[in-house]
PDB file of N, CA and C in Angstrom:
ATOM      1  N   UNK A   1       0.172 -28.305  -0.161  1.00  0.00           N
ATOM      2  CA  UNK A   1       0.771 -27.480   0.868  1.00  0.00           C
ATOM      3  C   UNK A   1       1.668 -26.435   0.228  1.00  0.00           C
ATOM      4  N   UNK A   2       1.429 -25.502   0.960  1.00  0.00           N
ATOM      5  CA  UNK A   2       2.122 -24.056   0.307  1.00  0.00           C
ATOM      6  C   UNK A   2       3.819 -24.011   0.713  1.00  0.00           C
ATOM      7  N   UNK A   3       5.385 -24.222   0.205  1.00  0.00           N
ATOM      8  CA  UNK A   3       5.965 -23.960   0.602  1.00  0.00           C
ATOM      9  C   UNK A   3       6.739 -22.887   1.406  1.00  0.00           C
ATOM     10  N   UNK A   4       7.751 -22.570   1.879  1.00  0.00           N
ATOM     11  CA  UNK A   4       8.130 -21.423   2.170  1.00  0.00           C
ATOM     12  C   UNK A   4       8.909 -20.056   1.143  1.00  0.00           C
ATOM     13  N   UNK A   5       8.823 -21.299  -0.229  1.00  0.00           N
ATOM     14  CA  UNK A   5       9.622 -20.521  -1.170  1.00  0.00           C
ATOM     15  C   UNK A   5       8.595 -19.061  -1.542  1.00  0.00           C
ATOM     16  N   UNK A   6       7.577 -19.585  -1.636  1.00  0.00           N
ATOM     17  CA  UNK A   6       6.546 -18.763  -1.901  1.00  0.00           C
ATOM     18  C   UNK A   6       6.228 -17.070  -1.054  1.00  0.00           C
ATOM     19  N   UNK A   7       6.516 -17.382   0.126  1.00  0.00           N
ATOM     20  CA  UNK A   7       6.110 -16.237   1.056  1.00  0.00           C
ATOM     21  C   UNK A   7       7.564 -15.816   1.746  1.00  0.00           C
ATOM     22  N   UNK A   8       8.765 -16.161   1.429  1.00  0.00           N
ATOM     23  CA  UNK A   8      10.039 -15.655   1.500  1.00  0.00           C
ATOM     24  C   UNK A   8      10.460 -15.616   3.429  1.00  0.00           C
ATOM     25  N   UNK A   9       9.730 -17.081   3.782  1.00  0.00           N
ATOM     26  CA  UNK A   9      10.147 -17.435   4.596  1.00  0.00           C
ATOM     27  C   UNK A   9       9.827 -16.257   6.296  1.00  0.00           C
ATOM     28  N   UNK A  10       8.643 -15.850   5.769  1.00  0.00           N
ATOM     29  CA  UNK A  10       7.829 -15.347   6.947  1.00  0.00           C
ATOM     30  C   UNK A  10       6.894 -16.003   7.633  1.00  0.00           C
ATOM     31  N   UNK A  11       6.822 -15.436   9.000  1.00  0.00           N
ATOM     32  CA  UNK A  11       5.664 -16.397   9.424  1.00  0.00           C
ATOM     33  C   UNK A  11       4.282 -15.503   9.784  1.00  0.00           C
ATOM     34  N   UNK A  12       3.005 -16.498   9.848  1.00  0.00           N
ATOM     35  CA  UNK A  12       2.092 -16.042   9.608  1.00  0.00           C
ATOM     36  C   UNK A  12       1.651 -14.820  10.598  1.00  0.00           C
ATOM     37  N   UNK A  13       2.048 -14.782  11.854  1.00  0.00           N
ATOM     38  CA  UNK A  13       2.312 -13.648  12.786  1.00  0.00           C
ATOM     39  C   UNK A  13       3.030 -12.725  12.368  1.00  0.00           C
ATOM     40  N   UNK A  14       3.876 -12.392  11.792  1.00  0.00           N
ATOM     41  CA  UNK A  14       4.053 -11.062  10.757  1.00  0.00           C
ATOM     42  C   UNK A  14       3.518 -10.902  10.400  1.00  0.00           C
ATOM     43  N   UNK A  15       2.732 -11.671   9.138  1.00  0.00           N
ATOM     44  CA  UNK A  15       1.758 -11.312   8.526  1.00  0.00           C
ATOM     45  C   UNK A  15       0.482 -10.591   8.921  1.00  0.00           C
ATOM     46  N   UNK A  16      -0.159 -11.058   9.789  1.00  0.00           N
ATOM     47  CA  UNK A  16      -0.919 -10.822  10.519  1.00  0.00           C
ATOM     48  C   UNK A  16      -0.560  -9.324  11.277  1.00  0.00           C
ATOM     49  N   UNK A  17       0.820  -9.227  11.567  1.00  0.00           N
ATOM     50  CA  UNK A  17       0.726  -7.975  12.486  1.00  0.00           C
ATOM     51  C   UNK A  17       1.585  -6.807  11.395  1.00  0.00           C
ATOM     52  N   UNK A  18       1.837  -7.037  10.075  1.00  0.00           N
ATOM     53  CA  UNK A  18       1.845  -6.216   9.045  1.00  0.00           C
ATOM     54  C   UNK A  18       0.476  -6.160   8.875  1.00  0.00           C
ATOM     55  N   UNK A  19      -0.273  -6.696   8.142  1.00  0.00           N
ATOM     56  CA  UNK A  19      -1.540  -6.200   8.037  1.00  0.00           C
ATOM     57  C   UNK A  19      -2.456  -5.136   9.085  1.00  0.00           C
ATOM     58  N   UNK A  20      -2.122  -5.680  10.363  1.00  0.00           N
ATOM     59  CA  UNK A  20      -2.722  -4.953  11.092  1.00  0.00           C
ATOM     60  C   UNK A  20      -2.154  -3.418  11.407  1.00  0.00           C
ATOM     61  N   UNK A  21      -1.020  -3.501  11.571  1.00  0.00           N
ATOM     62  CA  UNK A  21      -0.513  -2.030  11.118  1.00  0.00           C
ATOM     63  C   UNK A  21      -0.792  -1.246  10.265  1.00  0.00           C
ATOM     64  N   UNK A  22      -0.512  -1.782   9.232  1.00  0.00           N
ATOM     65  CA  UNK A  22      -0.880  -1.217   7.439  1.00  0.00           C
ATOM     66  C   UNK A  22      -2.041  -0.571   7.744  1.00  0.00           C
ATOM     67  N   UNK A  23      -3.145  -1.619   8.287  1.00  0.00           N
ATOM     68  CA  UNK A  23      -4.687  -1.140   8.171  1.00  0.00           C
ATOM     69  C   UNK A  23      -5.134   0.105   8.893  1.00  0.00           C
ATOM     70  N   UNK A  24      -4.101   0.240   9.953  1.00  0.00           N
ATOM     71  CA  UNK A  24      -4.679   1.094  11.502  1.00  0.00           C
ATOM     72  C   UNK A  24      -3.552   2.469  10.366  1.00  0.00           C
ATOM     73  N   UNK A  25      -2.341   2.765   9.823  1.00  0.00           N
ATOM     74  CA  UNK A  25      -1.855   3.630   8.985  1.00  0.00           C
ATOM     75  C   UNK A  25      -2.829   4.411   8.041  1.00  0.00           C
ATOM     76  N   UNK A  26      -3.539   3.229   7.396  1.00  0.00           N
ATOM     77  CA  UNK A  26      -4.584   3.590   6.450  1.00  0.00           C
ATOM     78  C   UNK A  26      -5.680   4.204   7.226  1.00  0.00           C
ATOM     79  N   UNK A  27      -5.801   3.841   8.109  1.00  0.00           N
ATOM     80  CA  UNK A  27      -6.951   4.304   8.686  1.00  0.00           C
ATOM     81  C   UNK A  27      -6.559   5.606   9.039  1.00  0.00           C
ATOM     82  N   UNK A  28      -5.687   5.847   9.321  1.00  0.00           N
ATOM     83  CA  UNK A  28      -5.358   7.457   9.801  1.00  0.00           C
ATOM     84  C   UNK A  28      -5.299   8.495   9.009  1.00  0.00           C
ATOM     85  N   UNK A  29      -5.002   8.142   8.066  1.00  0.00           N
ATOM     86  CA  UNK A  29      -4.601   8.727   6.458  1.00  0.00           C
ATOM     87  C   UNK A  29      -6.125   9.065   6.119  1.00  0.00           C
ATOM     88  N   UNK A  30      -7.019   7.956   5.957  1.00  0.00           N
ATOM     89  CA  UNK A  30      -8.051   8.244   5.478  1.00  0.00           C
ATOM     90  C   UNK A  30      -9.351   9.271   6.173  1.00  0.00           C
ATOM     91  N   UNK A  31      -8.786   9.133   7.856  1.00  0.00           N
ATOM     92  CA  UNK A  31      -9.291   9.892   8.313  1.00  0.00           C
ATOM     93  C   UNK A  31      -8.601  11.587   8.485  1.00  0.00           C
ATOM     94  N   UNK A  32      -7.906  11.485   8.215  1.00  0.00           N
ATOM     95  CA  UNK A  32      -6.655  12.829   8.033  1.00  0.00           C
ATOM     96  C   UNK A  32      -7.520  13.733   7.036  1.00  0.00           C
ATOM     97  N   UNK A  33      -7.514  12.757   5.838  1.00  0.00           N
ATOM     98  CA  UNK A  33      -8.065  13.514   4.491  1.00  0.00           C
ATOM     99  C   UNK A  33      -9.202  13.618   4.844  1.00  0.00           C
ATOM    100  N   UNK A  34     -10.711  13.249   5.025  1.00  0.00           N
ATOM    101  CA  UNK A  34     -11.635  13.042   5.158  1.00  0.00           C
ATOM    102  C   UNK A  34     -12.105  14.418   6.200  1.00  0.00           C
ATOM    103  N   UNK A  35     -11.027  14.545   7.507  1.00  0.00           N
ATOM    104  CA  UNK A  35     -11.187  15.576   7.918  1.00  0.00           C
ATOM    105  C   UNK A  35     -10.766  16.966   7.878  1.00  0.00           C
ATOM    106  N   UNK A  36      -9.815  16.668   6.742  1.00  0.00           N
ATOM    107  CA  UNK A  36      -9.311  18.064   6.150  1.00  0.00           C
ATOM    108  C   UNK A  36     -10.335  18.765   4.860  1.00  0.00           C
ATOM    109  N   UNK A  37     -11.122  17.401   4.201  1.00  0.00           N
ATOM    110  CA  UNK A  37     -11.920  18.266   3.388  1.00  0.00           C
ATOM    111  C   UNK A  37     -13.117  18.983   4.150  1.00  0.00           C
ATOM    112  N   UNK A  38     -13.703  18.307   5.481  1.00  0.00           N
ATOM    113  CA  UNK A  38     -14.465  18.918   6.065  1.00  0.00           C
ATOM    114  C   UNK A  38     -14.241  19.935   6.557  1.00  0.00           C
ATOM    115  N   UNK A  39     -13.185  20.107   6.769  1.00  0.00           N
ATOM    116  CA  UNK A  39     -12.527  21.621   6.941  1.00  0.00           C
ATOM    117  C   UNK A  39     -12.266  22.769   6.085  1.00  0.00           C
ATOM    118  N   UNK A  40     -12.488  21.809   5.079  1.00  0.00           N
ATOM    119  CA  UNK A  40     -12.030  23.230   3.675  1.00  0.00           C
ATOM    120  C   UNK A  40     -13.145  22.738   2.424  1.00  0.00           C
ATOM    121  N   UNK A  41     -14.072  23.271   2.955  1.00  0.00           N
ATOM    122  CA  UNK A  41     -15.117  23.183   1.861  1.00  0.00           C
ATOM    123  C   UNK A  41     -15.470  23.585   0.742  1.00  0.00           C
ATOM    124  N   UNK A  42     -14.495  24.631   0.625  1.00  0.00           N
ATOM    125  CA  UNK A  42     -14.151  25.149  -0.664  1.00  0.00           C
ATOM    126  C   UNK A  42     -12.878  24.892  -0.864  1.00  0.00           C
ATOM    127  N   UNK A  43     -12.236  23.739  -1.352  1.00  0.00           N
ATOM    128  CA  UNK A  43     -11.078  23.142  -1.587  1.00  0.00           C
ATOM    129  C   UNK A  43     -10.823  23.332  -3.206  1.00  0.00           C
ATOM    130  N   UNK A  44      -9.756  24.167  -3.040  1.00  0.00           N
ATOM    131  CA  UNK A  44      -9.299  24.972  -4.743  1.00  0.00           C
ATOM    132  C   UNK A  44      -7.952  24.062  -5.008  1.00  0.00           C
ATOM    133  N   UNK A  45      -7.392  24.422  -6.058  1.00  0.00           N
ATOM    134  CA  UNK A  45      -6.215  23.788  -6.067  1.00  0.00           C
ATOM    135  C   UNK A  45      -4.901  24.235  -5.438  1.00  0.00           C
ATOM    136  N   UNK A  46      -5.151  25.233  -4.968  1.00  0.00           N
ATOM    137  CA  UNK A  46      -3.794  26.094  -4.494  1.00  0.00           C
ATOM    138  C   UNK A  46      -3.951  25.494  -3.016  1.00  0.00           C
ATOM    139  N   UNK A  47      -5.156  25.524  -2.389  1.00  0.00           N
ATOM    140  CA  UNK A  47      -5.402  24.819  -1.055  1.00  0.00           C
ATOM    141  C   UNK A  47      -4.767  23.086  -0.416  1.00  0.00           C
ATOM    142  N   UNK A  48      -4.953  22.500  -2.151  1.00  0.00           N
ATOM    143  CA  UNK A  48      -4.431  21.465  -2.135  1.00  0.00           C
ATOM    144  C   UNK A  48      -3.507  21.016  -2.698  1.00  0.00           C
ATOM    145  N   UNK A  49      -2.529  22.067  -3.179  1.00  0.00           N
ATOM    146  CA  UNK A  49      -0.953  22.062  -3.560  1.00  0.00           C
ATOM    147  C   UNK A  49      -0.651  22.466  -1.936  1.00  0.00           C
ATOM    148  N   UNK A  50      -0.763  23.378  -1.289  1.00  0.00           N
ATOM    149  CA  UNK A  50       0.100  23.921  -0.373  1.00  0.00           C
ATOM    150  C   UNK A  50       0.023  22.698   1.094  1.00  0.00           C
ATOM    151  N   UNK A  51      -1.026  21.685   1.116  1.00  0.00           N
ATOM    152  CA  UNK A  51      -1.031  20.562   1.549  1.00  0.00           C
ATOM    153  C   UNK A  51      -0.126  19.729   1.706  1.00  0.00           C
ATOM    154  N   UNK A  52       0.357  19.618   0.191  1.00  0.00           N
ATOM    155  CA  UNK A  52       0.728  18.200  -0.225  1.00  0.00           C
ATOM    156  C   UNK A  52       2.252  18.759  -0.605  1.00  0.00           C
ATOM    157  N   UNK A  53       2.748  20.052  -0.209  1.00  0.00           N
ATOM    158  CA  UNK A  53       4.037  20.599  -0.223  1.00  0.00           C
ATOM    159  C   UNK A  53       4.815  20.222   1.154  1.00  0.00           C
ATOM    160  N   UNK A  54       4.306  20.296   1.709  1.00  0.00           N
ATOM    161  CA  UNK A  54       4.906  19.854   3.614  1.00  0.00           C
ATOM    162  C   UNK A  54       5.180  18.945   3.314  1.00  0.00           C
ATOM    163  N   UNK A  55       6.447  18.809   3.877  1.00  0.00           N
ATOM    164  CA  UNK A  55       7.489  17.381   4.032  1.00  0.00           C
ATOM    165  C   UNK A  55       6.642  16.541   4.647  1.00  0.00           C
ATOM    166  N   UNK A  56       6.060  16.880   5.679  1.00  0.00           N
ATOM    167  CA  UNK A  56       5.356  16.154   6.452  1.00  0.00           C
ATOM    168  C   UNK A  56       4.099  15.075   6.077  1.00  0.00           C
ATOM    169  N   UNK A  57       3.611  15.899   5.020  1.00  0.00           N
ATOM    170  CA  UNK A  57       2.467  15.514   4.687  1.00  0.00           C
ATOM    171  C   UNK A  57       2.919  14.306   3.622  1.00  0.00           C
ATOM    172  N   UNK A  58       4.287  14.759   3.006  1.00  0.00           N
ATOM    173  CA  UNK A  58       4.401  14.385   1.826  1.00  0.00           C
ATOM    174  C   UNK A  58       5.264  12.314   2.350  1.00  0.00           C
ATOM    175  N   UNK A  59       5.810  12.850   3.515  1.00  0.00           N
ATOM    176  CA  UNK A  59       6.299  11.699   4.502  1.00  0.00           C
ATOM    177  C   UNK A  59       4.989  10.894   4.769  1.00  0.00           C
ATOM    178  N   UNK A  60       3.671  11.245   5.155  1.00  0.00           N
ATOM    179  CA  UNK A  60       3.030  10.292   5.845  1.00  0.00           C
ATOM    180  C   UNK A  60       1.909  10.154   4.692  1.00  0.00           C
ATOM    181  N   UNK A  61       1.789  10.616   3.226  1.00  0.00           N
ATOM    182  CA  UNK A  61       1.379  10.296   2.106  1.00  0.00           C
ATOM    183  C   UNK A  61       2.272   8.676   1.723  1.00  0.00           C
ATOM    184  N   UNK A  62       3.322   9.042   1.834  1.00  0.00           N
ATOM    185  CA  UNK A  62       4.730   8.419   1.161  1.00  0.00           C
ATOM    186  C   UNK A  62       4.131   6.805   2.057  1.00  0.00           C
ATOM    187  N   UNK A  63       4.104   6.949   3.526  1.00  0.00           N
ATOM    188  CA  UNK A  63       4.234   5.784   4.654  1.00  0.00           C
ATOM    189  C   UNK A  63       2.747   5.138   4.312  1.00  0.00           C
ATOM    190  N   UNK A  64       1.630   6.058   3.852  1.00  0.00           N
ATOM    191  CA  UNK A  64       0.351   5.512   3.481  1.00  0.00           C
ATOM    192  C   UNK A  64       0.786   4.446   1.907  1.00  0.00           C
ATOM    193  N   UNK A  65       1.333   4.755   0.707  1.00  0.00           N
ATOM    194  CA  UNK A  65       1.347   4.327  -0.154  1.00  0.00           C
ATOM    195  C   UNK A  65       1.927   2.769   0.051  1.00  0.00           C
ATOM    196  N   UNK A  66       3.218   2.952   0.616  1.00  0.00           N
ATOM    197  CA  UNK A  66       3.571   1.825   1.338  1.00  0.00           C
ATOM    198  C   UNK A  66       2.970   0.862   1.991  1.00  0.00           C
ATOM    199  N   UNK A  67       2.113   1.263   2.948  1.00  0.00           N
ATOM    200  CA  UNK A  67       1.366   0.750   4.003  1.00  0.00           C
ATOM    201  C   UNK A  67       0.171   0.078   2.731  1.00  0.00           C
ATOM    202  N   UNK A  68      -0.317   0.611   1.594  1.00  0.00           N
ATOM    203  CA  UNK A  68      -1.334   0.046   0.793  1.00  0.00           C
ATOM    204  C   UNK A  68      -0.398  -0.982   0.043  1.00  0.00           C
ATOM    205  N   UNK A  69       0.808  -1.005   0.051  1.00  0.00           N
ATOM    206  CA  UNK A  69       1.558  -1.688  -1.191  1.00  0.00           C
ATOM    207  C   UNK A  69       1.982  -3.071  -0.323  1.00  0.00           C
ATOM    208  N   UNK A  70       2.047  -2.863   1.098  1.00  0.00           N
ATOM    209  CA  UNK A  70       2.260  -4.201   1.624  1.00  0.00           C
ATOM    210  C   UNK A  70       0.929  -4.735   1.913  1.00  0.00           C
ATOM    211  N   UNK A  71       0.090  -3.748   2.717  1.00  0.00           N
ATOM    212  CA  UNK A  71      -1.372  -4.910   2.880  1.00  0.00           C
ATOM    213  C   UNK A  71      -2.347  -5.606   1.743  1.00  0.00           C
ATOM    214  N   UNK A  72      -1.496  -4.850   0.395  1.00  0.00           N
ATOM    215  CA  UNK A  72      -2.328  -5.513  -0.601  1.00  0.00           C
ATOM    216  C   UNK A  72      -1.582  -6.549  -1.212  1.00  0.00           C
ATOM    217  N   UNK A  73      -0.213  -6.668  -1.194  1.00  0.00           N
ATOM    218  CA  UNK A  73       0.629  -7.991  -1.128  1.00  0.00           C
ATOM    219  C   UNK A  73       0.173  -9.203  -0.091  1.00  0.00           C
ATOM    220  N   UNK A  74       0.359  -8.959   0.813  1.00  0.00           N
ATOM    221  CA  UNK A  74      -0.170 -10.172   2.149  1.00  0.00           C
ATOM    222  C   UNK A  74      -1.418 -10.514   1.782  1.00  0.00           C
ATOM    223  N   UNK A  75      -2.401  -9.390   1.622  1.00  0.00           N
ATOM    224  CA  UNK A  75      -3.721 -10.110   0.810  1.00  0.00           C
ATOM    225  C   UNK A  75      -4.107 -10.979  -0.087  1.00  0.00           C
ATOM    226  N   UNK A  76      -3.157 -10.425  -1.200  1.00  0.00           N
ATOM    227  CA  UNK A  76      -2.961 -10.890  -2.617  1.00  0.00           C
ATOM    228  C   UNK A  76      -2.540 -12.311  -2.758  1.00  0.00           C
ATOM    229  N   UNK A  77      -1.372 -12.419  -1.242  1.00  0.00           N
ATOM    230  CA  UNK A  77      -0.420 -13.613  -1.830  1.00  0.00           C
ATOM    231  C   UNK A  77      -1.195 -14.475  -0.296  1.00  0.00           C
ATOM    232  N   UNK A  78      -2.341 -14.395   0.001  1.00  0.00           N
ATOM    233  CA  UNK A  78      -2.782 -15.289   0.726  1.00  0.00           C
ATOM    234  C   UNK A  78      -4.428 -15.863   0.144  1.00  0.00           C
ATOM    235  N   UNK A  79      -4.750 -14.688  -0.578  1.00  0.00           N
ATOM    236  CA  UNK A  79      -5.513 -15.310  -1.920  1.00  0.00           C
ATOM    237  C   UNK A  79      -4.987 -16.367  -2.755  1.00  0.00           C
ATOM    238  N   UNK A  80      -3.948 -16.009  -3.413  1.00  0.00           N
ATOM    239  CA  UNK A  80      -3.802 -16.658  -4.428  1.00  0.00           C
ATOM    240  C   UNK A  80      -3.361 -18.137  -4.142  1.00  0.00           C
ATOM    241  N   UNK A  81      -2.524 -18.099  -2.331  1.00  0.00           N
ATOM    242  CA  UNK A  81      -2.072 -19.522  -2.521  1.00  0.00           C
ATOM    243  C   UNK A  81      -3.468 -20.487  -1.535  1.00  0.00           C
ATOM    244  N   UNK A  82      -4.519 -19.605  -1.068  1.00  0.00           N
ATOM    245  CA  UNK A  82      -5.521 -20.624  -1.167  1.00  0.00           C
ATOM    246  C   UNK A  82      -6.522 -20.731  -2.244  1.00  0.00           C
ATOM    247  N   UNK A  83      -6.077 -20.337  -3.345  1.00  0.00           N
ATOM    248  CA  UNK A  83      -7.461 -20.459  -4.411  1.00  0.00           C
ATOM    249  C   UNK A  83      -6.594 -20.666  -5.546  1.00  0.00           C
ATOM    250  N   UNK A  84      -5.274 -20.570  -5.894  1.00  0.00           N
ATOM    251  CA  UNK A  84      -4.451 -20.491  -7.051  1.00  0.00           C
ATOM    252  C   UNK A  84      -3.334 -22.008  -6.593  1.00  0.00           C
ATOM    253  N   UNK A  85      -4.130 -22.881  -7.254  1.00  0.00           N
ATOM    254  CA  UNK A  85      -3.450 -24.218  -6.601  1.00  0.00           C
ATOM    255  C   UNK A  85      -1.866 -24.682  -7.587  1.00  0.00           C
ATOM    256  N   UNK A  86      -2.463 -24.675  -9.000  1.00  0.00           N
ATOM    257  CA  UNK A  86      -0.652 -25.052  -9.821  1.00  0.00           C
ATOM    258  C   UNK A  86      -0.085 -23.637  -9.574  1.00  0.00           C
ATOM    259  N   UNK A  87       1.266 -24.763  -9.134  1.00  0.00           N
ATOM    260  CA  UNK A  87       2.346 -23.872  -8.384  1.00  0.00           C
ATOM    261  C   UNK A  87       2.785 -22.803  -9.843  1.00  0.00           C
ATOM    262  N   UNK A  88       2.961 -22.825 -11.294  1.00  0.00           N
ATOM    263  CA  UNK A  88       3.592 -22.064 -12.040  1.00  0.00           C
ATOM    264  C   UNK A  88       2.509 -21.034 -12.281  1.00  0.00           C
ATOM    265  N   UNK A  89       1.207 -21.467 -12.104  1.00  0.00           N
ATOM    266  CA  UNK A  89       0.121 -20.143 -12.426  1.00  0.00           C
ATOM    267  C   UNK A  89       0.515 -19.104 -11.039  1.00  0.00           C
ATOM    268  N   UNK A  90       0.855 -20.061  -9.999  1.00  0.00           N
ATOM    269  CA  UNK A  90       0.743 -19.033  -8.881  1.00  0.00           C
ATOM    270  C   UNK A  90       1.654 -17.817  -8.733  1.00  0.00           C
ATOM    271  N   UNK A  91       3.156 -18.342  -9.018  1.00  0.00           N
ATOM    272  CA  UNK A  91       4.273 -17.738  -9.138  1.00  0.00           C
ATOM    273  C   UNK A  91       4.142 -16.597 -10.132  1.00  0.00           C
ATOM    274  N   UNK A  92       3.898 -16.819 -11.262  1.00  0.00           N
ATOM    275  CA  UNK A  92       3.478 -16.563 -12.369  1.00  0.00           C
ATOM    276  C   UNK A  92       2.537 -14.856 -11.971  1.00  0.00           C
ATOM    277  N   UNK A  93       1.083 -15.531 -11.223  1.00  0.00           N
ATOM    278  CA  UNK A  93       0.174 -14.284 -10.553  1.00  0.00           C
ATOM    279  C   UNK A  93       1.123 -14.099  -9.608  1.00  0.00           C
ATOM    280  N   UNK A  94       2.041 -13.904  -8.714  1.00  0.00           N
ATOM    281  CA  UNK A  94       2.753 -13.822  -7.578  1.00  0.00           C
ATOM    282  C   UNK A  94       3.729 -12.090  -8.754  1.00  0.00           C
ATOM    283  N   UNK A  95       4.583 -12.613  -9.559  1.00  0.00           N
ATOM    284  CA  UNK A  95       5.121 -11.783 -10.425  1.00  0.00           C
ATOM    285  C   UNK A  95       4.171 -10.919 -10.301  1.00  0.00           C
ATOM    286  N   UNK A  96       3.395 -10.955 -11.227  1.00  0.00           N
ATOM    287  CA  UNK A  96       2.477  -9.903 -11.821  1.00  0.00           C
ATOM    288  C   UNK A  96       2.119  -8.775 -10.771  1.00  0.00           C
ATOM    289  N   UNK A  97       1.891  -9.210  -9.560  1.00  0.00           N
ATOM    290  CA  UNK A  97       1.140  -8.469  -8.680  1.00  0.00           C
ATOM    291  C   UNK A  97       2.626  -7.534  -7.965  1.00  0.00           C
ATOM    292  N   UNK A  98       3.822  -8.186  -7.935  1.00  0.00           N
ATOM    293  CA  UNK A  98       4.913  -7.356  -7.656  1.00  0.00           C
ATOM    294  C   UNK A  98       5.067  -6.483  -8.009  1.00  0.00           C
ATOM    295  N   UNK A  99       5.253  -7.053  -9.384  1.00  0.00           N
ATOM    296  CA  UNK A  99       5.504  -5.907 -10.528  1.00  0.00           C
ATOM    297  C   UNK A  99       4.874  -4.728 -10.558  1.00  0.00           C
ATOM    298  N   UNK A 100       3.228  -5.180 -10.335  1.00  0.00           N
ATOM    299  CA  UNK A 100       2.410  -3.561 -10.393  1.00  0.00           C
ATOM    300  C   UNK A 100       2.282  -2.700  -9.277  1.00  0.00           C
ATOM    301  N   UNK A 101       2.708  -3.398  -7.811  1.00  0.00           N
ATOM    302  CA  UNK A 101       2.719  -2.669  -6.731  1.00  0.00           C
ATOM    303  C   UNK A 101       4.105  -1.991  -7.214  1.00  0.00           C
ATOM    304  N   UNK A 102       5.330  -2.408  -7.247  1.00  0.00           N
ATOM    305  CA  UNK A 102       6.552  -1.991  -7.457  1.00  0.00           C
ATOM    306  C   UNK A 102       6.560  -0.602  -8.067  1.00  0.00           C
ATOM    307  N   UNK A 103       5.792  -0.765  -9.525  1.00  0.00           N
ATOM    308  CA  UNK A 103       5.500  -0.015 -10.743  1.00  0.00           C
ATOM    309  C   UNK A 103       4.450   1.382  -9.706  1.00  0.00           C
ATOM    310  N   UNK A 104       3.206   1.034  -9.239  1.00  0.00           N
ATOM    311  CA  UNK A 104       2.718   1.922  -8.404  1.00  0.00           C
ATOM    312  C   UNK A 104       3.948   2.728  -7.265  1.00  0.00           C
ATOM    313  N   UNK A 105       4.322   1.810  -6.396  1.00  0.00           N
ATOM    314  CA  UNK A 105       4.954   2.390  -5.588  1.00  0.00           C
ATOM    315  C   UNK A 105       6.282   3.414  -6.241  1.00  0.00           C
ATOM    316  N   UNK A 106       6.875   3.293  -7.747  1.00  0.00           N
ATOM    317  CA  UNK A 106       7.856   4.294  -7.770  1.00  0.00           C
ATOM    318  C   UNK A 106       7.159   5.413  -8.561  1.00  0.00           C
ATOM    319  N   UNK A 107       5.402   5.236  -9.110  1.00  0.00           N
ATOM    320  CA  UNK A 107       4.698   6.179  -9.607  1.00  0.00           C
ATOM    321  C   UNK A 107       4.555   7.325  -8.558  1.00  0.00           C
ATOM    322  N   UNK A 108       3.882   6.414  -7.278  1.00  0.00           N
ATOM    323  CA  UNK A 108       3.412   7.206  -6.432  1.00  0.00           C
ATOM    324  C   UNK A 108       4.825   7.936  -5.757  1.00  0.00           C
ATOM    325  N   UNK A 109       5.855   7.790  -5.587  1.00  0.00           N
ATOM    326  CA  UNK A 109       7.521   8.707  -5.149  1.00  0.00           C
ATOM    327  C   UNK A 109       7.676   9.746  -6.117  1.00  0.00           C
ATOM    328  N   UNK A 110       7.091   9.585  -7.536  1.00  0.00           N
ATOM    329  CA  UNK A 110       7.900  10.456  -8.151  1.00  0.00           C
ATOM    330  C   UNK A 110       6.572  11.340  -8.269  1.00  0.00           C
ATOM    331  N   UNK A 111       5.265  10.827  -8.180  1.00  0.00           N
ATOM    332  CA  UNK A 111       3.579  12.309  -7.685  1.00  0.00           C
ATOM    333  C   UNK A 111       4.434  12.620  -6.776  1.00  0.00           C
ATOM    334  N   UNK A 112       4.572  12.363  -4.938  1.00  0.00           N
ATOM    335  CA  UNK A 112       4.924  13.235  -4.158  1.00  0.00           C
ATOM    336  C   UNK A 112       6.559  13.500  -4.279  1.00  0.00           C
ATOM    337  N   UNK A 113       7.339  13.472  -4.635  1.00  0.00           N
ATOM    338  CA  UNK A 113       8.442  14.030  -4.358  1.00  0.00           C
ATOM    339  C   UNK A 113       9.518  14.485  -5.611  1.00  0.00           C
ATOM    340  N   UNK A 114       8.380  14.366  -7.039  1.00  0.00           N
ATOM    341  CA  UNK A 114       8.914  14.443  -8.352  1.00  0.00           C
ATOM    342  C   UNK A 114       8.734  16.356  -7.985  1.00  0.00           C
ATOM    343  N   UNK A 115       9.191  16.567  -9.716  1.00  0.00           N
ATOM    344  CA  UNK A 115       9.207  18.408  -9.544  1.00  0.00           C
ATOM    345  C   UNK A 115       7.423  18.847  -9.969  1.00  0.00           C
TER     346      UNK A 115
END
C-alpha cells in the first residue's frame, strides 16, 4: 500500500481534476498553434518572434508549460507507485522526475521571458 508520504497528502479527486484541467489547457494551446500555422503558411522567423513577444501569448505559453509539468507529474507518480514497488527505488524515481520537470520548468521561464 502506497502511503500518503509519497503523494504529499492529496486526494485522488484532485488528481483526477488536475489532470483533467492540465489536459483541456493543453488542448487549447495545441490547438491555438496548430491554427495559427494554418494561418501563416509562410511562417518566417520574424512572424514567429512577433508571436511569442505578446505578454499574452507569452502568459498562456508560460500556463501551458505548467499545465505539461503537473500532468506529467500525476502521471509519472501514479506510474511509478503502481509498477515501482521498493519504496527507496520509488522515492529515488520520484526525485529524479522533480528534478527534471523543475529543471524544464525554469528552462522554459527563462525561453519565454529571458532577454
Amino acid at each position: 500500500m502506497v502511503t500518503n508520504i509519497t503523494n504529499f497528502g492529496r486526494s485522488g479527486l484532485a488528481d483526477w481534476l488536475i489532470q483533467r484541467v492540465t489536459a483541456v489547457i493543453m488542448l487549447a494551446y495545441t490547438l491555438f498553434l496548430l491554427g495559427f500555422f494554418l494561418m501563416n503558411g509562410d511562417l518566417d522567423f520574424v512572424t514567429w518572434k512577433l508571436l511569442f513577444q505578446g505578454t499574452a501569448m507569452r502568459i498562456f505559453s508560460l500556463l501551458a508549460l505548467l499545465s505539461i509539468a503537473a500532468h506529467a507529474w500525476i502521471g509519472l507518480w501514479t506510474v511509478a507507485t503502481d509498477y515501482i514497488k521498493p519504496t527507496g527505488l520509488r522515492v529515488a524515481f520520484h526525485l529524479v522526475v522533480i528534478l527534471a520537470l523543475f529543471a524544464y520548468v525554469v528552462w522554459g521561464v527563462q525561453v519565454l521571458w529571458g532577454a
